[in-house]
Each structure stands twice: as C-alpha cells, then as structure tokens.
PDB file of N, CA and C in Angstrom:
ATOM      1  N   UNK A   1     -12.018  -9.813   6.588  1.00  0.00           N
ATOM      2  CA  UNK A   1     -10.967  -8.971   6.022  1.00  0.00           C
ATOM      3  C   UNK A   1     -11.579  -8.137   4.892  1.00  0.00           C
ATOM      4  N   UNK A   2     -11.003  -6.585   4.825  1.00  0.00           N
ATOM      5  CA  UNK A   2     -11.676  -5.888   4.298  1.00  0.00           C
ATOM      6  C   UNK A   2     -11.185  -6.242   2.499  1.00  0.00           C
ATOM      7  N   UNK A   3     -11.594  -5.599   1.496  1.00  0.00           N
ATOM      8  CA  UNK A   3     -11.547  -5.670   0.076  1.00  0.00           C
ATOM      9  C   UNK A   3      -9.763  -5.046  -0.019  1.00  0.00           C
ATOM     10  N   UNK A   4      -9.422  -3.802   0.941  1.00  0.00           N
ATOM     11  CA  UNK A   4      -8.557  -3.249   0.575  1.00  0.00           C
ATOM     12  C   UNK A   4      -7.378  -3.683   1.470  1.00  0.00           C
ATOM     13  N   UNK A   5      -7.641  -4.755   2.566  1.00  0.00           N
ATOM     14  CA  UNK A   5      -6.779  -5.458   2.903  1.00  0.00           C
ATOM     15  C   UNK A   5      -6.310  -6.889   2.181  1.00  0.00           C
ATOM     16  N   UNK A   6      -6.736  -6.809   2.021  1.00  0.00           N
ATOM     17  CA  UNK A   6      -6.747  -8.104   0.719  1.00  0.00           C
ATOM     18  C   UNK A   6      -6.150  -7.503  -0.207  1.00  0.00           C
ATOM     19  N   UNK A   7      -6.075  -6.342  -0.688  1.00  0.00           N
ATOM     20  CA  UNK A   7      -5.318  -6.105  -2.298  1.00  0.00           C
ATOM     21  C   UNK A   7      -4.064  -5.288  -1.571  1.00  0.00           C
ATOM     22  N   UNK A   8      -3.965  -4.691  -0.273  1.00  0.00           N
ATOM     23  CA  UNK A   8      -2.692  -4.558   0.083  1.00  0.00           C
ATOM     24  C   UNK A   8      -2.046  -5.276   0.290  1.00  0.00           C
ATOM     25  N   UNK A   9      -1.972  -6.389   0.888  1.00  0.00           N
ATOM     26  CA  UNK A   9      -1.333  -7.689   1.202  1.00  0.00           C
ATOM     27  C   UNK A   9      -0.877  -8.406   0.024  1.00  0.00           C
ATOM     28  N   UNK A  10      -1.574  -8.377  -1.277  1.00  0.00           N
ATOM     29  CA  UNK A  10      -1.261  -8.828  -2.528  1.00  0.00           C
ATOM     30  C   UNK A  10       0.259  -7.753  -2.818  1.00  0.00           C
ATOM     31  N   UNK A  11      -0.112  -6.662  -3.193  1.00  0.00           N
ATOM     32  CA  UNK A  11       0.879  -5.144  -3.553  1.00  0.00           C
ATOM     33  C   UNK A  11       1.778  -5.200  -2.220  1.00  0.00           C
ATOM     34  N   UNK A  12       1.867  -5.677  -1.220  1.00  0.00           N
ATOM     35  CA  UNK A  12       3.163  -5.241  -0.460  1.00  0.00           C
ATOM     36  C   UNK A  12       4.102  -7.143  -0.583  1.00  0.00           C
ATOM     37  N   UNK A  13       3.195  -7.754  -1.186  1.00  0.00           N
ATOM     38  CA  UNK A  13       3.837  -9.070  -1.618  1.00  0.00           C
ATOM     39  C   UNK A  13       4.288  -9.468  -2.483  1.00  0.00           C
ATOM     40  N   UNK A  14       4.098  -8.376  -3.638  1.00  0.00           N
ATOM     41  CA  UNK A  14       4.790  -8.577  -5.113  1.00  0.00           C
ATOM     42  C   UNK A  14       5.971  -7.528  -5.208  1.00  0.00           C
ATOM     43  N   UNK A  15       6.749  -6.824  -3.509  1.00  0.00           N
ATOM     44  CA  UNK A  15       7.515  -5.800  -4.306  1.00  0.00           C
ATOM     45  C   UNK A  15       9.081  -6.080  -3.518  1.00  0.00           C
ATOM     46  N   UNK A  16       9.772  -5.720  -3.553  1.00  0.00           N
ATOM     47  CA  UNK A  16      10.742  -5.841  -2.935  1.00  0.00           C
ATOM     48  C   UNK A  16      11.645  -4.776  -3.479  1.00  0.00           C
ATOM     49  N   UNK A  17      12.434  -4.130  -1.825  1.00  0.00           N
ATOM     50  CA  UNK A  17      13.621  -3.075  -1.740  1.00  0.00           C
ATOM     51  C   UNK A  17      15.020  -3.473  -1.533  1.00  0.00           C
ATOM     52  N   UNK A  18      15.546  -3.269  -3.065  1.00  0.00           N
ATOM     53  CA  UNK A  18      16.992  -3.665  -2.654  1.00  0.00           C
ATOM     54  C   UNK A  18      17.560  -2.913  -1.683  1.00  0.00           C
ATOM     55  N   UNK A  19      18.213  -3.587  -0.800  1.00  0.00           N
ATOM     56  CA  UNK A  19      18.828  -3.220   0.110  1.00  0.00           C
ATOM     57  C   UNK A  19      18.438  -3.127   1.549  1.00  0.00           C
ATOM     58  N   UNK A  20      17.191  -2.812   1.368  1.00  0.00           N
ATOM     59  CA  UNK A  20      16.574  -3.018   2.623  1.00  0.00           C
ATOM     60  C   UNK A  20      16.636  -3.526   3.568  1.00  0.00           C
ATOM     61  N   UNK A  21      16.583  -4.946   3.326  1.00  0.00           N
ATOM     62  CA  UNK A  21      16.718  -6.110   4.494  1.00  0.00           C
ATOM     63  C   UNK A  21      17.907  -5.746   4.975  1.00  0.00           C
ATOM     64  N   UNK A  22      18.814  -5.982   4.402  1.00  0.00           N
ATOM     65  CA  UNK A  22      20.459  -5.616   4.895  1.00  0.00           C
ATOM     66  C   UNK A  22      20.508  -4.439   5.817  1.00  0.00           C
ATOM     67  N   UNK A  23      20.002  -2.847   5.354  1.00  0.00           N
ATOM     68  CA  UNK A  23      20.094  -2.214   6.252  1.00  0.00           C
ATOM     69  C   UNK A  23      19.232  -1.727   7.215  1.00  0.00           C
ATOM     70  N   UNK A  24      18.272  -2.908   7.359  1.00  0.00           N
ATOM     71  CA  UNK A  24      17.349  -3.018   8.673  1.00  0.00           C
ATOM     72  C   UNK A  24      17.728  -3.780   9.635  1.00  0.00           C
ATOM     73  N   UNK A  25      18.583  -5.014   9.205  1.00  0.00           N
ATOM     74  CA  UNK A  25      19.434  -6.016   9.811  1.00  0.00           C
ATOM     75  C   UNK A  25      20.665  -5.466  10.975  1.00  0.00           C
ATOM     76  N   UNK A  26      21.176  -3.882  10.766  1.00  0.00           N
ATOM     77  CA  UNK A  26      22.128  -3.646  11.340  1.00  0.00           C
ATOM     78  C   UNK A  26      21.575  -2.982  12.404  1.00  0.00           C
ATOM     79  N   UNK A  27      20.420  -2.716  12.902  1.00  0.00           N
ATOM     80  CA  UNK A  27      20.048  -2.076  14.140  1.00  0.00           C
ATOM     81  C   UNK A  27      19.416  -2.983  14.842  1.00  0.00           C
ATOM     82  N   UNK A  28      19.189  -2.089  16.027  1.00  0.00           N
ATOM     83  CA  UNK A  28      18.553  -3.057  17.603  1.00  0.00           C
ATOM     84  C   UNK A  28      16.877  -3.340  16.901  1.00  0.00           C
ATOM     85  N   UNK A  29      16.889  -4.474  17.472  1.00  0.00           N
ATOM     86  CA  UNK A  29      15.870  -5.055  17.800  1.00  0.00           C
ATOM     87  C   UNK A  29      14.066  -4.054  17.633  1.00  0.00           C
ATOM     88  N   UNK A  30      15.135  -3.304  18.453  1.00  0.00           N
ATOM     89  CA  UNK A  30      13.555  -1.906  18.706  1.00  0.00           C
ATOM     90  C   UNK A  30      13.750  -1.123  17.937  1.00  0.00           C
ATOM     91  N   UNK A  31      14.848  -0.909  17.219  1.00  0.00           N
ATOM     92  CA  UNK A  31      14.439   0.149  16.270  1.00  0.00           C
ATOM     93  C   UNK A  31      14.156  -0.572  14.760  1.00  0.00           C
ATOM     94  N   UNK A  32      14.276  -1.870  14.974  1.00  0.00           N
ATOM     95  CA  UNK A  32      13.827  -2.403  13.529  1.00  0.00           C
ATOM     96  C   UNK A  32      12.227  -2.684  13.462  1.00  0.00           C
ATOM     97  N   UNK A  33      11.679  -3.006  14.677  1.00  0.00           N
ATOM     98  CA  UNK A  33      10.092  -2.932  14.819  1.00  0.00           C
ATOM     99  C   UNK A  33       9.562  -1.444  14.992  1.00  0.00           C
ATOM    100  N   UNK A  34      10.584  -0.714  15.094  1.00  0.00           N
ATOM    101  CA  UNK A  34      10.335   0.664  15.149  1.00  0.00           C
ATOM    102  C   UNK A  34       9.855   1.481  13.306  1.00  0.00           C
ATOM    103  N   UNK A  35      11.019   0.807  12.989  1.00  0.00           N
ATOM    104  CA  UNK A  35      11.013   1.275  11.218  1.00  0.00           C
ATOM    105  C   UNK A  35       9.923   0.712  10.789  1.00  0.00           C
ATOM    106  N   UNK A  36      10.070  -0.580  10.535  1.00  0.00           N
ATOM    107  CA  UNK A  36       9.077  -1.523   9.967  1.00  0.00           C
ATOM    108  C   UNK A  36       7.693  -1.081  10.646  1.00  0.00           C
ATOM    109  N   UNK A  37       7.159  -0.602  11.429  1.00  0.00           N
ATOM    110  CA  UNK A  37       5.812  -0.425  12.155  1.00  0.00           C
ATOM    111  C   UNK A  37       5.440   0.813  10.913  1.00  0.00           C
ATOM    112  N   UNK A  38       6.926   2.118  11.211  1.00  0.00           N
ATOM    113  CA  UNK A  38       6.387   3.471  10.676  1.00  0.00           C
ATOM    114  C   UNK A  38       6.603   3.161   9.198  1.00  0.00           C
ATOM    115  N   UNK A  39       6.969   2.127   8.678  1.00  0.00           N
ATOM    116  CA  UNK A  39       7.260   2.233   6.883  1.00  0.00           C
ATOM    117  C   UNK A  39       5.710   1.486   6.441  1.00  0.00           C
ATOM    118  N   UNK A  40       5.396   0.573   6.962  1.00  0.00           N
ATOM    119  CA  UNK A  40       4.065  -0.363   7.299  1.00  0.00           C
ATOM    120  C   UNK A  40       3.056   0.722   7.054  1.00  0.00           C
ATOM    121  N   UNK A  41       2.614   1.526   8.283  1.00  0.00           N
ATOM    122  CA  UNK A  41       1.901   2.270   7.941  1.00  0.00           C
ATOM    123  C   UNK A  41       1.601   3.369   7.436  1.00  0.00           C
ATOM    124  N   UNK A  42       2.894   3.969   6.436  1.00  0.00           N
ATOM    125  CA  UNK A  42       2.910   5.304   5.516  1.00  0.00           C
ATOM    126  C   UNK A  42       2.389   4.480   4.235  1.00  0.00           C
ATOM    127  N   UNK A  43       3.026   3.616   3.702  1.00  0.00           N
ATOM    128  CA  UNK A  43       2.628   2.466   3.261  1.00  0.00           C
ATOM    129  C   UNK A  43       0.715   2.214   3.053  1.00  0.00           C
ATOM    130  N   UNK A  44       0.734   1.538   3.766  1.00  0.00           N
ATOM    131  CA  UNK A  44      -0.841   1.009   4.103  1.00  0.00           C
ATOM    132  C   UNK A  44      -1.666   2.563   3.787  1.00  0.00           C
ATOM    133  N   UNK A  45      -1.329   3.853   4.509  1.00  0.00           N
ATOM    134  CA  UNK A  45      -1.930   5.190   4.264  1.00  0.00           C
ATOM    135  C   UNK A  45      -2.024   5.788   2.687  1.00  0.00           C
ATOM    136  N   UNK A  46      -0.685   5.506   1.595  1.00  0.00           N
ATOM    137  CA  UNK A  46      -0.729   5.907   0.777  1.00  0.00           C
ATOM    138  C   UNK A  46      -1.068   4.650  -0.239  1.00  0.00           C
ATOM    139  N   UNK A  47      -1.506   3.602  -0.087  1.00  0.00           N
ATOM    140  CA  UNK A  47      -2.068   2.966  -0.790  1.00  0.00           C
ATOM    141  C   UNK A  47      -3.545   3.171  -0.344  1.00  0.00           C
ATOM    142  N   UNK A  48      -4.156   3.420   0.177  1.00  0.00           N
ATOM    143  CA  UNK A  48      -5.406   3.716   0.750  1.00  0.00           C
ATOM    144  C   UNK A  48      -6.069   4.873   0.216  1.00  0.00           C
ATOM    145  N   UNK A  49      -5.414   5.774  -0.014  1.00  0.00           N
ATOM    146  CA  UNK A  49      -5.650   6.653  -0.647  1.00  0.00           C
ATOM    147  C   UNK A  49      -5.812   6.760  -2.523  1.00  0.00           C
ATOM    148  N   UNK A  50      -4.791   6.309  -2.593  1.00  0.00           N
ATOM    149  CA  UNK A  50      -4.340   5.527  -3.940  1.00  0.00           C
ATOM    150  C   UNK A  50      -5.236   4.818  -4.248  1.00  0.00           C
ATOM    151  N   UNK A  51      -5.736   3.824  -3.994  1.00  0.00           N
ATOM    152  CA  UNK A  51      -7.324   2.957  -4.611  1.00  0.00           C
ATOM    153  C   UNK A  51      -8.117   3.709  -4.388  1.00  0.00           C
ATOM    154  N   UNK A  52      -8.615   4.894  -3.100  1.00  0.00           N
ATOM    155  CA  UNK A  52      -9.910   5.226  -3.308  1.00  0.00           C
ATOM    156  C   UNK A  52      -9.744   6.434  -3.927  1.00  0.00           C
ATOM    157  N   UNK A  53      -8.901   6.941  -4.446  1.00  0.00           N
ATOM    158  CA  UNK A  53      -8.852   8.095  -5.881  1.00  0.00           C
ATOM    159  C   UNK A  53      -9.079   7.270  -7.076  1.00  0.00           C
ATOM    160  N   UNK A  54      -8.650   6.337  -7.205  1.00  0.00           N
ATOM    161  CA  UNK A  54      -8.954   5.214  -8.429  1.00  0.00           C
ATOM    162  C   UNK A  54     -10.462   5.014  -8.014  1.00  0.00           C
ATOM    163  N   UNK A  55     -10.814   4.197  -7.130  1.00  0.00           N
ATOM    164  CA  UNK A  55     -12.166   4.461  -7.715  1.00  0.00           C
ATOM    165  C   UNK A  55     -13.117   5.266  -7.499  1.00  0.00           C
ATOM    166  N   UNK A  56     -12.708   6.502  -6.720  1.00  0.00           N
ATOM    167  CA  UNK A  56     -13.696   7.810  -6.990  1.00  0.00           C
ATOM    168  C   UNK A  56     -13.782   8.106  -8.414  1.00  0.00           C
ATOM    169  N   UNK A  57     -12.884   8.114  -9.566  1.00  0.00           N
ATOM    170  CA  UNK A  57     -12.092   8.383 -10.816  1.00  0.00           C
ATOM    171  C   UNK A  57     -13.357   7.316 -11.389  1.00  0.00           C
ATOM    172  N   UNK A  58     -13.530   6.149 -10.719  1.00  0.00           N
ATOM    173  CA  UNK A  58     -14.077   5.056 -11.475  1.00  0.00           C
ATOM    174  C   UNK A  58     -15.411   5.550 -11.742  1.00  0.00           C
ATOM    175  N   UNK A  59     -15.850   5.975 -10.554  1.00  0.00           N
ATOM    176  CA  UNK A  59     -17.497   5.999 -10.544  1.00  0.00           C
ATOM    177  C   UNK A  59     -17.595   7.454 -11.030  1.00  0.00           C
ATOM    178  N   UNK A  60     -16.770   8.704 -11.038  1.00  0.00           N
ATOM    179  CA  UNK A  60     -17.027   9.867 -11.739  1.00  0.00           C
ATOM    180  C   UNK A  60     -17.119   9.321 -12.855  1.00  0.00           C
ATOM    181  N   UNK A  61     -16.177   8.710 -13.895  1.00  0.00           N
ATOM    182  CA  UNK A  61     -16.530   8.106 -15.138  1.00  0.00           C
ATOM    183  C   UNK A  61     -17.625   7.480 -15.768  1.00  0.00           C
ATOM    184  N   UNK A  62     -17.788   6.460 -14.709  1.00  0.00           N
ATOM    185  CA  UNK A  62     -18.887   5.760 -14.491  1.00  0.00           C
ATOM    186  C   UNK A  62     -20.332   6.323 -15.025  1.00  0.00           C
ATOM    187  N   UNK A  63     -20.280   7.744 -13.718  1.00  0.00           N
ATOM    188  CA  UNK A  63     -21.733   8.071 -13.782  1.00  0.00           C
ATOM    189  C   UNK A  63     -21.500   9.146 -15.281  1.00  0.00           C
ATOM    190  N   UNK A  64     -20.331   9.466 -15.866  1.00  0.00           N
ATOM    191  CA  UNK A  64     -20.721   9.755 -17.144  1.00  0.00           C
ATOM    192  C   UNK A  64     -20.978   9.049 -18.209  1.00  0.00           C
ATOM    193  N   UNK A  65     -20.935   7.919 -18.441  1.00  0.00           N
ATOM    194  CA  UNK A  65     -21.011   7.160 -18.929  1.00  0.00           C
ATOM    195  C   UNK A  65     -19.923   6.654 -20.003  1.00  0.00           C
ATOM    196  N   UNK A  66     -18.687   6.845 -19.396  1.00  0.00           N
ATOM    197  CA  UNK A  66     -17.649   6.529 -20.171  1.00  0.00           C
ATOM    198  C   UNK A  66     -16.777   5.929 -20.348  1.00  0.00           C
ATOM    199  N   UNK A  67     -17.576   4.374 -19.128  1.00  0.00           N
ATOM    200  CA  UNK A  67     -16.350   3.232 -18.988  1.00  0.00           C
ATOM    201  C   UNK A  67     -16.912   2.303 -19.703  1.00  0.00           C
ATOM    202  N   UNK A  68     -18.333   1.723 -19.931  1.00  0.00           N
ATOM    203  CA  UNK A  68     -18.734   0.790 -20.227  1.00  0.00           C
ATOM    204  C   UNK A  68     -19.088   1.259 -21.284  1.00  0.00           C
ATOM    205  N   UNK A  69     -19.234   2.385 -22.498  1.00  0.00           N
ATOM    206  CA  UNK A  69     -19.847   2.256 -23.947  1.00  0.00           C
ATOM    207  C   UNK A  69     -18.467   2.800 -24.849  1.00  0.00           C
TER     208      UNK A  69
END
C-alpha cells in the first residue's frame, strides 16, 4: 500500500457528512454504489492532488533553504 493510500484512508476516516447517510439510504441499491463509487473517487483525485502540491511546496522550500534553519 502506497504512502498516499495510507494517509487517505486515515482523512476519509476522521470526517463525517451530516446527512449523508440518510440521503444515500433513500435510493436503489445501484444508484447508491453509483454515488458512493463517483464521490470516492473525486475525493481520492482531490486529495491527491492536495498532498502533492504540499509537498512540491515542501521541497521548493526545502531546496531554498527555508524549512529546516
């Protein structure tokens, strides 16, 4: 398992949407693996992006020397 599956799985485990469950609960079957598939992976896409701007940010800093002095 990759570094950034591991810290997504942490971040989609510490959050919760009121309301959500409830109004995922009122549709079929297929359209709730339908939602949950496409919310999953907009999700997973914009956290992906999100850490590796953080640490592109890290190592631009980095190589100026302005995280560690």
């Amino acid at each position: 398992m990759d570094v950034l599956q591991v810290l997504f799985s942490l971040w989609t485990g510490n959050r919760c949407t009121t309301g959500q469950h409830e109004s995922i609960k009122k549709l079929t079957a297929e359209e709730q693996h339908e939602i949950r598939a496409y919310c999953e992976n907009n999700e997973r896409q914009a956290f992906d992006v999100g850490f590796k701007t953080a640490v592109q940010l890290w190592n631009q800093l980095d190589n100026t020397g302005g995280i560690m002095k």
